[in-house]
N, C-alpha and C. Protein backbone atom coordinates (compact mmCIF):
# COMPACT_ATOMS: atom_id res chain seq x y z
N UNK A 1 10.89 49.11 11.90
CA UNK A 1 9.80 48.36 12.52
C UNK A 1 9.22 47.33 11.57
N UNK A 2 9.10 48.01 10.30
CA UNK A 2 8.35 46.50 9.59
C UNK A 2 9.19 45.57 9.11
N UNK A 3 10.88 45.79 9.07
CA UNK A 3 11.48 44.74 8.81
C UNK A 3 11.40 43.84 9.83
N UNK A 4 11.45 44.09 10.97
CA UNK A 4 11.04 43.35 12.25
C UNK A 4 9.96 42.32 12.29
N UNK A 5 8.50 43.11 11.53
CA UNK A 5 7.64 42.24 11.61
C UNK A 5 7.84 41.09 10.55
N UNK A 6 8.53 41.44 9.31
CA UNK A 6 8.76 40.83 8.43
C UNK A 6 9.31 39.66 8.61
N UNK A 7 10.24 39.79 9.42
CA UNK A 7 11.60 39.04 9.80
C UNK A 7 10.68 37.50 10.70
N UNK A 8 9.93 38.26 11.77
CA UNK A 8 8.66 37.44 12.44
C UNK A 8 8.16 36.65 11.58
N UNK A 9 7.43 37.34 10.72
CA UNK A 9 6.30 36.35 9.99
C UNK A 9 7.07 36.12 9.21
N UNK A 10 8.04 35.89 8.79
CA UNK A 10 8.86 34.27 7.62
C UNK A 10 9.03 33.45 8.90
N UNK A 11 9.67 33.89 9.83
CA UNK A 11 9.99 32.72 10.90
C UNK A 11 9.15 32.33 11.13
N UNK A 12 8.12 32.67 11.38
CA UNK A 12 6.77 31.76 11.95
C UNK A 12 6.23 30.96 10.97
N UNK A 13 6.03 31.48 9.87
CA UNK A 13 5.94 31.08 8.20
C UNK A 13 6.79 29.72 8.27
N UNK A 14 7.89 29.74 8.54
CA UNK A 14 8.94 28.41 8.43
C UNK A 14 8.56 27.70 8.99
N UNK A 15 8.30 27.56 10.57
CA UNK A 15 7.76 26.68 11.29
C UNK A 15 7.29 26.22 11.57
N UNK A 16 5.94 26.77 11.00
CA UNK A 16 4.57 25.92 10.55
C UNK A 16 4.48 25.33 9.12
N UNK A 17 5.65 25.64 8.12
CA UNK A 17 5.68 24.62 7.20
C UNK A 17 6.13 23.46 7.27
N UNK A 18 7.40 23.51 8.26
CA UNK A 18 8.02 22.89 8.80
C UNK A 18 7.25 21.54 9.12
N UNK A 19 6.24 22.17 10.27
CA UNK A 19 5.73 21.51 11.07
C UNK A 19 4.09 20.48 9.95
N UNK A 20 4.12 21.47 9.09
CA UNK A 20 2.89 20.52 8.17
C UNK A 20 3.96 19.68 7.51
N UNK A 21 4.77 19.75 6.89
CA UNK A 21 5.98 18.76 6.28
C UNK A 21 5.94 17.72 6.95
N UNK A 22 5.63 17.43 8.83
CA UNK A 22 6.50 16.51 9.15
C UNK A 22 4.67 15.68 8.87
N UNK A 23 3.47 16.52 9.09
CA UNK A 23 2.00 15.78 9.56
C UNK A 23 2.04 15.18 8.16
N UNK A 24 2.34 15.87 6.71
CA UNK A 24 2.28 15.29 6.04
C UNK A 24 3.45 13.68 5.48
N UNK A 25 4.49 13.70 6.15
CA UNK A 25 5.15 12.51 6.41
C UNK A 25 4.37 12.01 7.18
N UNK A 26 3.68 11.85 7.75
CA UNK A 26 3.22 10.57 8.46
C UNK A 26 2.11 10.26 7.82
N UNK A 27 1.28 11.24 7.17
CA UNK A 27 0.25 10.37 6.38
C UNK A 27 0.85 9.79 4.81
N UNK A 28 1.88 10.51 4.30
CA UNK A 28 2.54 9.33 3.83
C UNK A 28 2.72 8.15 4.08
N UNK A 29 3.60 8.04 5.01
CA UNK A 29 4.04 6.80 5.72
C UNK A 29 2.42 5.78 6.15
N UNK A 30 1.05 6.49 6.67
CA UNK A 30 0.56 5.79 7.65
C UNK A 30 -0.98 5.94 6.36
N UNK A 31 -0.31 6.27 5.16
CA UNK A 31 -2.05 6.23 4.42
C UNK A 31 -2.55 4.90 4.03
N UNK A 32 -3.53 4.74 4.30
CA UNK A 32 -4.33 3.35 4.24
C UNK A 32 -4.45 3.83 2.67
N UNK A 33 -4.63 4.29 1.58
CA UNK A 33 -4.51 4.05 0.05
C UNK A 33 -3.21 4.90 -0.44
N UNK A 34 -3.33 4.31 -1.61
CA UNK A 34 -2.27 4.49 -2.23
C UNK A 34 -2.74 6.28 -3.08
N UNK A 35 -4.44 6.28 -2.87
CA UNK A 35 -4.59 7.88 -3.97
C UNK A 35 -3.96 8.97 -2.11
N UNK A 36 -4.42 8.66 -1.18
CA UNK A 36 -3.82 9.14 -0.39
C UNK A 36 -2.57 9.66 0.53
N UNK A 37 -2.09 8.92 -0.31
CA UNK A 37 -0.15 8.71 -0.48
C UNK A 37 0.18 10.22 -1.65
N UNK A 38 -0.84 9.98 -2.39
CA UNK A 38 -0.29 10.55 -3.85
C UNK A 38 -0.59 11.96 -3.18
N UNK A 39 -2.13 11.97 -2.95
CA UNK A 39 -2.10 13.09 -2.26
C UNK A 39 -1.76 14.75 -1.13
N UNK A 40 -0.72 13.57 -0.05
CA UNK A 40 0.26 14.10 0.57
C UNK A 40 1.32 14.10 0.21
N UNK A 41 1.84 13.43 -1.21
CA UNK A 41 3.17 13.63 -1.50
C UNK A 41 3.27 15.28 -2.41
N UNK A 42 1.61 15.54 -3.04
CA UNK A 42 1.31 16.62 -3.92
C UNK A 42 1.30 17.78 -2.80
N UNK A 43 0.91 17.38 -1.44
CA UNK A 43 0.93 18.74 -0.41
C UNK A 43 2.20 19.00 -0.04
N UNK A 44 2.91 18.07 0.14
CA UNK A 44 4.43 17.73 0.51
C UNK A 44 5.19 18.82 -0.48
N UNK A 45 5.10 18.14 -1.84
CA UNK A 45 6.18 19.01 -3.00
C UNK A 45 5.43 20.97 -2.71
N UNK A 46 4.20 20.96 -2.73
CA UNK A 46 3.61 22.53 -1.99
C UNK A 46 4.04 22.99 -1.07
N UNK A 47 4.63 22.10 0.09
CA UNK A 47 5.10 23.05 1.15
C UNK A 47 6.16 23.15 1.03
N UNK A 48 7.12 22.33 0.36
CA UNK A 48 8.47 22.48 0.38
C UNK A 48 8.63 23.70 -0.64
N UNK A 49 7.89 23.76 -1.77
CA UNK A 49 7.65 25.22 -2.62
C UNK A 49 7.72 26.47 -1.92
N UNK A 50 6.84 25.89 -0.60
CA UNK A 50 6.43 27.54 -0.31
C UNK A 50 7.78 27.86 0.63
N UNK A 51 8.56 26.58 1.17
CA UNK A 51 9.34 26.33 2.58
C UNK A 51 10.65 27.60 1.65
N UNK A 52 10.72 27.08 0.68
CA UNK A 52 11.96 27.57 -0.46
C UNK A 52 11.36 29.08 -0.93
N UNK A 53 10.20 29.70 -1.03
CA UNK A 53 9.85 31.08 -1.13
C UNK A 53 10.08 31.45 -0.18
N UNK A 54 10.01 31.30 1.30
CA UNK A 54 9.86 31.70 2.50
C UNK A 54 11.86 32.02 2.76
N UNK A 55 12.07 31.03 2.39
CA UNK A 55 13.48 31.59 2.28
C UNK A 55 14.22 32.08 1.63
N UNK A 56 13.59 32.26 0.06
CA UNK A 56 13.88 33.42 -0.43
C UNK A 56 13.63 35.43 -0.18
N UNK A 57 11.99 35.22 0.65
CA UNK A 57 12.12 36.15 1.09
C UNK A 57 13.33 36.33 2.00
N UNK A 58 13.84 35.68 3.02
CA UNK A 58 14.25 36.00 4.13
C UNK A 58 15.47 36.34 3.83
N UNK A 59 16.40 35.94 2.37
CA UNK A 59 17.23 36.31 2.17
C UNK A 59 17.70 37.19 1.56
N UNK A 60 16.74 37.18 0.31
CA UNK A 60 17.10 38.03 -0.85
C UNK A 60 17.04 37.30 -2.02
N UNK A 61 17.47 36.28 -2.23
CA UNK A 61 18.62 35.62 -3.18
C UNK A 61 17.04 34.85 -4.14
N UNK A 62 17.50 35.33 -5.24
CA UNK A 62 16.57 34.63 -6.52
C UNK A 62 16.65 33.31 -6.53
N UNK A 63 17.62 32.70 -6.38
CA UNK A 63 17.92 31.20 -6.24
C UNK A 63 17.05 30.41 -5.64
N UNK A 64 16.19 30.91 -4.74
CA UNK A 64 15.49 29.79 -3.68
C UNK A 64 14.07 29.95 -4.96
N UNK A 65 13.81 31.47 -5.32
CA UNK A 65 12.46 31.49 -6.48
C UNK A 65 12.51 30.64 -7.53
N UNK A 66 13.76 30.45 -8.18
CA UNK A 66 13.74 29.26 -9.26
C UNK A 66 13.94 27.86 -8.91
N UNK A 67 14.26 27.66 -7.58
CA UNK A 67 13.93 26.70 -7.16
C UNK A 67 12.58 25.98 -6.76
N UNK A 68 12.20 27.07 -6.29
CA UNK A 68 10.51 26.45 -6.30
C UNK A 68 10.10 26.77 -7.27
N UNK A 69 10.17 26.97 -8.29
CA UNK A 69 9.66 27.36 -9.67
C UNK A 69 9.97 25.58 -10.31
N UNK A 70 11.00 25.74 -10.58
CA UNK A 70 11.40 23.94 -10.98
C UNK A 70 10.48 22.55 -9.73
N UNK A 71 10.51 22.99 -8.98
CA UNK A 71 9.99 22.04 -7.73
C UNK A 71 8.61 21.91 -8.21
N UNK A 72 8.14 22.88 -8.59
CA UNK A 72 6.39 23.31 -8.46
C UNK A 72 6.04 22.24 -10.01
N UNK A 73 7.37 22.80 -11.15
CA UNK A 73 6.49 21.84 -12.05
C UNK A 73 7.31 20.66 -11.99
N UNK A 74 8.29 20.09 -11.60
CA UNK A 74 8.41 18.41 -11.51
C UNK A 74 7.40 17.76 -10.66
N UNK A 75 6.85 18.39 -9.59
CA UNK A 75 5.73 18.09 -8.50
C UNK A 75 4.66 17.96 -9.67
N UNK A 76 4.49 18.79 -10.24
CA UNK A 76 2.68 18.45 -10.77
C UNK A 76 2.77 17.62 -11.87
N UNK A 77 4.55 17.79 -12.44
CA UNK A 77 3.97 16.45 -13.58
C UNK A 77 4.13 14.82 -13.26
N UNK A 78 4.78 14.68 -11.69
CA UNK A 78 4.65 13.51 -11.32
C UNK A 78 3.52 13.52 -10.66
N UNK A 79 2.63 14.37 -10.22
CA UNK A 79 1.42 14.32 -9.51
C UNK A 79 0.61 13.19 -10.90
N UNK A 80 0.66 14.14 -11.76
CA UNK A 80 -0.11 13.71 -13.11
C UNK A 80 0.18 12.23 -13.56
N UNK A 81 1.27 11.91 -13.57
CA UNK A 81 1.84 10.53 -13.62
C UNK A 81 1.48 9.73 -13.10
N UNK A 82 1.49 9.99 -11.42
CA UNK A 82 0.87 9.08 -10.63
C UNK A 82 -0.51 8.90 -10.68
N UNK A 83 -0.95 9.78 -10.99
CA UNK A 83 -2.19 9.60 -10.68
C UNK A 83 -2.90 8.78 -12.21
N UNK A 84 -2.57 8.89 -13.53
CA UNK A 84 -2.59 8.27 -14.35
C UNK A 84 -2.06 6.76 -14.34
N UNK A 85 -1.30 6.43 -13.43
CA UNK A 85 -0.30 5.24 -13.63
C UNK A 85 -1.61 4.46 -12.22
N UNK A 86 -2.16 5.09 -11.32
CA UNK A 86 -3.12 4.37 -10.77
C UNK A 86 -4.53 4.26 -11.36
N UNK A 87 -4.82 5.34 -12.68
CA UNK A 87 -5.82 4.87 -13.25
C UNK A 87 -6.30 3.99 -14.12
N UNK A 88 -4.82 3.84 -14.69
CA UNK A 88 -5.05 2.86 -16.19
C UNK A 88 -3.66 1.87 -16.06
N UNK A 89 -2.64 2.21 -14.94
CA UNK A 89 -2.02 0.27 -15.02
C UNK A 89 -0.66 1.27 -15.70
N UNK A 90 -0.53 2.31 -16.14
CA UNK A 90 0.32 2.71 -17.28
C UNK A 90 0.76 3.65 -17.53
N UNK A 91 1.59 4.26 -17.72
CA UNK A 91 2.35 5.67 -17.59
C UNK A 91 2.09 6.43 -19.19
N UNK A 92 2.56 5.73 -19.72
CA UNK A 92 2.38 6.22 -21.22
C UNK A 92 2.26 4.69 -22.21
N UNK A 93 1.49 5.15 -23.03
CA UNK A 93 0.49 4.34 -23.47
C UNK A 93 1.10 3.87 -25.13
């Protein structure tokens, strides 16, 4: 029985990441600033993190955990980048 429920809540889990993935493509695509761009691209690299845990539960396989493990920090150090490169003109100084 609780693998059942288990099995449920990743699928449902998927589909509503799924489904924030696509809201957050469009405020990509449709953000009137550029810190708001940065912003959904930082929720973006988060859901795809969690999209890749969610399927590691569902499988088993360690592979999808070090994948969002690597995802999680290339995401925050280009978060950091960007967001530096719109404060001062400059990436590294």
């Amino acid at each position: 029985m609780s693998i059942v429920i288990l099995s449920v809540a990743v699928t449902i889990a998927q589909l509503m990441l799924a489904v924030a993935m696509a809201l957050v493509l469009v405020r990509i695509l449709r953000g009137p600033r550029a810190q708001d761009r940065i912003i959904a691209l930082d929720t973006l690299y988060i859901n795809a993190m969690l999209l890749l845990v969610t399927f590691g539960i569902s499988t088993g396989r360690i592979v999808y955990f070090e994948a969002a493990l690597v995802i999680g920090m290339i995401g925050f150090v280009s978060t950091l980048a960007l967001a530096k490169f719109l404060m001062r003109g400059e990436v590294i100084e």
